[in-house]
Protein backbone atom coordinates (compact mmCIF):
# COMPACT_ATOMS: atom_id res chain seq x y z
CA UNK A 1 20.49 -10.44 -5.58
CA UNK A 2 21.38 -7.87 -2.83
CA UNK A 3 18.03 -7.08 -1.80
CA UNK A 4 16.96 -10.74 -1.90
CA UNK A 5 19.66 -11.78 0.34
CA UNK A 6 19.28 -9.26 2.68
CA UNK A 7 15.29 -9.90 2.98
CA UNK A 8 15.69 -13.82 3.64
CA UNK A 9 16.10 -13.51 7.16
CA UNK A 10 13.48 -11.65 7.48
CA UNK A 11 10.99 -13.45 5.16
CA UNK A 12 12.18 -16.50 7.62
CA UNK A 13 11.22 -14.13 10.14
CA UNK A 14 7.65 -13.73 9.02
CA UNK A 15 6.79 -17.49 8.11
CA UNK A 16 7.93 -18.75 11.80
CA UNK A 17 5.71 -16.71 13.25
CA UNK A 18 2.93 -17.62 10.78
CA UNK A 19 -0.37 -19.34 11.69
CA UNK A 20 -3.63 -19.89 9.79
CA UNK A 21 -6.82 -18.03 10.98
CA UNK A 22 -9.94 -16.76 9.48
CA UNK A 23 -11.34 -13.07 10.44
CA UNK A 24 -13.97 -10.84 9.31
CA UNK A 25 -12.01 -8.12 7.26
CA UNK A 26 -14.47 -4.65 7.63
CA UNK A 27 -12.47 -3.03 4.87
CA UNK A 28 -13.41 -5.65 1.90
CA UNK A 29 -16.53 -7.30 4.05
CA UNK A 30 -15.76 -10.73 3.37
CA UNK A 31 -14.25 -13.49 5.84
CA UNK A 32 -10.93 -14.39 4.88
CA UNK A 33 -8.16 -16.88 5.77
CA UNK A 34 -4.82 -15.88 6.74
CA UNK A 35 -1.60 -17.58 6.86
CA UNK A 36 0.07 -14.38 7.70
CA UNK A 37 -0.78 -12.80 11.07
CA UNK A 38 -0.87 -9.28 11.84
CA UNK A 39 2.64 -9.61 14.00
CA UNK A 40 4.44 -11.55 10.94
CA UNK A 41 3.18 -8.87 8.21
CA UNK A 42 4.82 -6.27 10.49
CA UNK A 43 8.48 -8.39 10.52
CA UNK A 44 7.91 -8.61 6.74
CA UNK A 45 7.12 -4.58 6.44
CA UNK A 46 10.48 -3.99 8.98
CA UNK A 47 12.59 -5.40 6.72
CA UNK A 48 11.41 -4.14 3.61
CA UNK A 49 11.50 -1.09 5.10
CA UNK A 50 15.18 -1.25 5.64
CA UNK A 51 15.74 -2.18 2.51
CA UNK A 52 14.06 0.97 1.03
CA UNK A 53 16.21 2.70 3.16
CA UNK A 54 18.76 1.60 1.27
CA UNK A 55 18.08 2.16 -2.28
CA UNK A 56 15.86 5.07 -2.05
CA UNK A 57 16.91 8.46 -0.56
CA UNK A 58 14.20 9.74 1.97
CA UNK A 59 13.47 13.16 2.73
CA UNK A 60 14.03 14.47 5.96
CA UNK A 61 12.71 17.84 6.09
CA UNK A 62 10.62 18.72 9.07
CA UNK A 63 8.19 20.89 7.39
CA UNK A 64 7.03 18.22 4.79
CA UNK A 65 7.49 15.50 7.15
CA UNK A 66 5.13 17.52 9.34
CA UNK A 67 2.19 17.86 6.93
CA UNK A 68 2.34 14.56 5.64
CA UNK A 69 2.20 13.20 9.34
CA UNK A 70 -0.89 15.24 10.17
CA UNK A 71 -2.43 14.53 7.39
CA UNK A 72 -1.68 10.18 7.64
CA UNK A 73 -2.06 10.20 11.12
CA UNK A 74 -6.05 11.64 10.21
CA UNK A 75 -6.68 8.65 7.71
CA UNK A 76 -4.57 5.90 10.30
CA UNK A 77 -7.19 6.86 12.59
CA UNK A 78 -10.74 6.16 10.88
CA UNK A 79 -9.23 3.07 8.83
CA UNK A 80 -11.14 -0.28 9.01
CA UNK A 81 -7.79 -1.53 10.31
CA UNK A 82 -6.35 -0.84 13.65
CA UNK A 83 -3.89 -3.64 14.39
CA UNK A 84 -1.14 -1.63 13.32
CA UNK A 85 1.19 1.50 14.18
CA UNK A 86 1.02 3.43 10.63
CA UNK A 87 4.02 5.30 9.46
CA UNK A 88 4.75 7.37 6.55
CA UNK A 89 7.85 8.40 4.49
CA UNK A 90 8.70 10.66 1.83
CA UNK A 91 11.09 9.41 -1.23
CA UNK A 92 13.38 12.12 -2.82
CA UNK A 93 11.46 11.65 -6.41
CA UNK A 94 10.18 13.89 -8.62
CA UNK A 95 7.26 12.06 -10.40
CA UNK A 96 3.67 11.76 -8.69
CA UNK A 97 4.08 8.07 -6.95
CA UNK A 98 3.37 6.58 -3.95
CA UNK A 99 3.06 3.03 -2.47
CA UNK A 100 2.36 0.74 0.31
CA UNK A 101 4.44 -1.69 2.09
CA UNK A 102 3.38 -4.64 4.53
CA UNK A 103 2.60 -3.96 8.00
CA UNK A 104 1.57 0.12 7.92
CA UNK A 105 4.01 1.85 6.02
CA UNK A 106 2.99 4.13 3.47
CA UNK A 107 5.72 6.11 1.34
CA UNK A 108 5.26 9.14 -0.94
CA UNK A 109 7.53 10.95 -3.53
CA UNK A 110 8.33 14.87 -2.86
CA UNK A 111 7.29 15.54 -6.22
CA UNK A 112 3.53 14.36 -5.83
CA UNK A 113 3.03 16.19 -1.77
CA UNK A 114 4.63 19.23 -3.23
CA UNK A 115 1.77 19.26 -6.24
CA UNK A 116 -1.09 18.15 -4.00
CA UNK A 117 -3.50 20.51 -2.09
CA UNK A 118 -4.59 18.50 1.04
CA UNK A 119 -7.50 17.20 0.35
CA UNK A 120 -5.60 15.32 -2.63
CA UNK A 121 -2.62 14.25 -0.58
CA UNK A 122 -5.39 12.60 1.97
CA UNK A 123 -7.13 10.79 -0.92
CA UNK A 124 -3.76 9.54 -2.09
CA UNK A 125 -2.94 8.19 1.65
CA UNK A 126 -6.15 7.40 2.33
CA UNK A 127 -5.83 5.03 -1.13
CA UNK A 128 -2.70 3.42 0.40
CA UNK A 129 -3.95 2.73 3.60
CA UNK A 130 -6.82 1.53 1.70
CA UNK A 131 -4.63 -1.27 0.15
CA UNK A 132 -2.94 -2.05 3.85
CA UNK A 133 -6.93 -2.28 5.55
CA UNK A 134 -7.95 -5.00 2.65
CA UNK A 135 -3.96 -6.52 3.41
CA UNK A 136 -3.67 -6.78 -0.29
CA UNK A 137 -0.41 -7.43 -0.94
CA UNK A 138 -0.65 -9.95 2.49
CA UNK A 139 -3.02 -12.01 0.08
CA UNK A 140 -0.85 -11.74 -3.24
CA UNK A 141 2.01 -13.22 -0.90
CA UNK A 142 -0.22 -16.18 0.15
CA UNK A 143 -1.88 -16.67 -3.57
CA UNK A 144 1.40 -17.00 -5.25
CA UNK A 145 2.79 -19.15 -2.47
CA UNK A 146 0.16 -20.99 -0.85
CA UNK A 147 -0.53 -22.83 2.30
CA UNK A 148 2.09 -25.64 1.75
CA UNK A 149 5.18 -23.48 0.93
CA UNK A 150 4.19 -21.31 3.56
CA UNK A 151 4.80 -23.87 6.32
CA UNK A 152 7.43 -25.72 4.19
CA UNK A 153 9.30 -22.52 4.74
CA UNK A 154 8.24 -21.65 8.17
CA UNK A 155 9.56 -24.86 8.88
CA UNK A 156 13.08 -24.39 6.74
CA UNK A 157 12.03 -27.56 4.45
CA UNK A 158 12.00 -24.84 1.38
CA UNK A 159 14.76 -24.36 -0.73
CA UNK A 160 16.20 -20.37 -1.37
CA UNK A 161 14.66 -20.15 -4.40
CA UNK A 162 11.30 -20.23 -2.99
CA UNK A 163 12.39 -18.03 0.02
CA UNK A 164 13.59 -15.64 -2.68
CA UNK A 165 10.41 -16.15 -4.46
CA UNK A 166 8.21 -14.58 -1.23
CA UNK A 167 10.43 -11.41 -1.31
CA UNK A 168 9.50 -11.34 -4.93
CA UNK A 169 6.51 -11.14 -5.03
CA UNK A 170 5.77 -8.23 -2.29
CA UNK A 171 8.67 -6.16 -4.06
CA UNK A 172 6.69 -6.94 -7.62
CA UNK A 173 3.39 -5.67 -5.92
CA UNK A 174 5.28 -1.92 -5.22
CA UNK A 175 6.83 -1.94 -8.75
CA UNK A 176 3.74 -3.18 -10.72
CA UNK A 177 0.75 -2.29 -8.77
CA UNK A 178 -2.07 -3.80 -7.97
CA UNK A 179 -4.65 -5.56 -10.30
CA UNK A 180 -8.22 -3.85 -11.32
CA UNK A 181 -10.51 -5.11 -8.28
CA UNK A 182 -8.02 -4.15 -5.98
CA UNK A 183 -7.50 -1.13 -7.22
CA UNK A 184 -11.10 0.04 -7.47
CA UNK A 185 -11.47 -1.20 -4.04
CA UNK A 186 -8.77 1.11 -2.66
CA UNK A 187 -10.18 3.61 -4.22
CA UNK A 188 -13.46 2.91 -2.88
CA UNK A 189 -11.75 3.32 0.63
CA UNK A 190 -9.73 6.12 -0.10
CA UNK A 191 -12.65 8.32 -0.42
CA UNK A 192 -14.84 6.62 2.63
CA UNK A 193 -11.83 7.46 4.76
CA UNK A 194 -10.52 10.58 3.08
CA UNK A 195 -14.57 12.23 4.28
CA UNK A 196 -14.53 10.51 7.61
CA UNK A 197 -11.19 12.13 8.25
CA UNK A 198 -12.57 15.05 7.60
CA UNK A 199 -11.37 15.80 3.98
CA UNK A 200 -12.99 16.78 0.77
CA UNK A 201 -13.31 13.55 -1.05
CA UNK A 202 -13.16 15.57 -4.00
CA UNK A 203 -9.85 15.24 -3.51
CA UNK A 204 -9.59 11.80 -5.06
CA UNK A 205 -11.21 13.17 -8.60
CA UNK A 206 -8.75 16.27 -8.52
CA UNK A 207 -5.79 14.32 -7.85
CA UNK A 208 -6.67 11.70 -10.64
CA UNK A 209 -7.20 14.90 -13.30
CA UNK A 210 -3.36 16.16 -12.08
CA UNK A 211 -2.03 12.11 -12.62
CA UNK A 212 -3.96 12.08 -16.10
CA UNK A 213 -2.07 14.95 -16.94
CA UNK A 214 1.27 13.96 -15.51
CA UNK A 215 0.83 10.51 -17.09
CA UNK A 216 0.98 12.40 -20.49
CA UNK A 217 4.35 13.80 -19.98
CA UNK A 218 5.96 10.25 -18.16
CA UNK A 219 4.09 7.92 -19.83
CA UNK A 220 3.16 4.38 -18.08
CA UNK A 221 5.82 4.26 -15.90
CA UNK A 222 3.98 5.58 -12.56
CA UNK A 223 2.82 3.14 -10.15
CA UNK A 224 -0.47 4.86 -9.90
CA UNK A 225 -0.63 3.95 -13.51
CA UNK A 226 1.06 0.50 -14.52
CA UNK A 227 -1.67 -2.02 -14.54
CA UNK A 228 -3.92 0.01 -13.11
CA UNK A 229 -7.59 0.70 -14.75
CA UNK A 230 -8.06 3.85 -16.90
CA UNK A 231 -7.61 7.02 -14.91
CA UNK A 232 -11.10 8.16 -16.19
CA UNK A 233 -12.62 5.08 -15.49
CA UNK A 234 -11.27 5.60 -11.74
CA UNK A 235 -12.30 9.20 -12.03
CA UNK A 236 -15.90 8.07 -12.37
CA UNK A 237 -15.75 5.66 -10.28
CA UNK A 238 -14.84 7.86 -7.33
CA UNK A 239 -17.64 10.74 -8.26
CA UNK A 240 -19.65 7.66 -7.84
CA UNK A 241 -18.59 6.70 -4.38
CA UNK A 242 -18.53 10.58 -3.40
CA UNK A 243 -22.36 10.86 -4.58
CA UNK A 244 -23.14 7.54 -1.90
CA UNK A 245 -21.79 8.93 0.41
CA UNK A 246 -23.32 11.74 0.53
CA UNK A 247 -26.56 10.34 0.31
């Protein structure tokens, strides 16, 4: 209840600033209707940032801080998606995990940057922003709400409940993941941008074999894993896209 109430003002925030527009999206190819503009998915990722500031302890250590910069600040730059200020985090954690917010912010456990050679911590951003460039969890948000509670709450005619019910949902997209197609998808982009940032792309592979073997000891409880499709189906999947590109 803590973290709903202190994300209503800012899901208020977000819907008030809402509109509905249609734009080509380069990083799924298809023309797609928004009812949450670039400017409103930022508010949204501000405050759930501050939340995650408060429940999760974040590393600040200069030296990891530094790599992980360099290396996001290579995959911000050849994204498909350019209407935002990228940022990314690292969470005092252990276990191999990483996830997306709204509105740029990527965050990443100590555990999996300390285990990955570059090329694999690129893939693994690269993945992320992937998710951010096709504004996945954007279009979860509007799915499970639609058009009509959108503006019922943008123009405070919604109850809490259904306020409560947007936070939901973006917080249930970090803890469960993302379905199959979207998944693949990122995937798809994280090795597209993980080459054109100059990075092997065999990256993506190598990092999957370390999670395969990770997932053995944890069991389903990573993000990278929960409702995710098979790691080798992923794995083959991305020798795939490496062997286009390279064509």
């Amino acid at each position: 209840m803590l973290r709903k109430l202190t994300c209503v003002i800012f899901v208020y925030s977000v819907f008030l600033l809402s509109g509905c527009t249609t734009i080509y999206n380069p990083a799924t190819g298809n023309r797609e209707t928004l009812f949450i503009d670039t400017q409103a998915e930022v508010n949204l990722g501000k405050g759930m940032a501050r939340q995650i500031s408060a429940e999760m302890k974040l590393l600040d250590d200069p030296i990891r801080l530094k790599r992980l910069e360099a290396i996001g600040n290579k995959i911000a730059v050849v994204s498909d998606r350019k209407d935002l200020s990228y940022h990314f985090n690292i969470v005092k954690d252990k276990e191999f995990n990483a996830f997306a917010i709204p509105g740029g912010t990527v965050y990443v456990n100590h555990g999996l940057m300390d285990a990955a050679s570059d090329d694999e911590l690129a893939a693994v951003l690269a993945h992320e922003v992937g998710h951010i460039a096709a504004r996945h969890s954007v279009k979860r948000l509007q799915a499970a709400l639609g058009y009509q509670l959108i503006s019922s709450v943008a123009l405070g005619l919604s109850g809490g409940g259904q306020i409560f019910q947007a936070v939901d949902v973006v917080f249930d997209v970090i803890v469960l993941g993302y379905g199959r197609k979207d998944e693949y998808l990122a995937d798809k982009l994280g090795v597209k941008y993980t080459k054109a940032a100059g990075f092997n792309p065999r990256g993506m592979v190598t990092f999957f074999q370390k999670l395969k073997a990770e997932g053995k000891n944890t069991g389903p409880s990573l993000v990278f894993l929960s409702s995710h499709p098979p790691i080798e189906e992923r794995i083959k999947q991305a020798e795939k896209e490496i062997v286009a590109l390279s064509q």
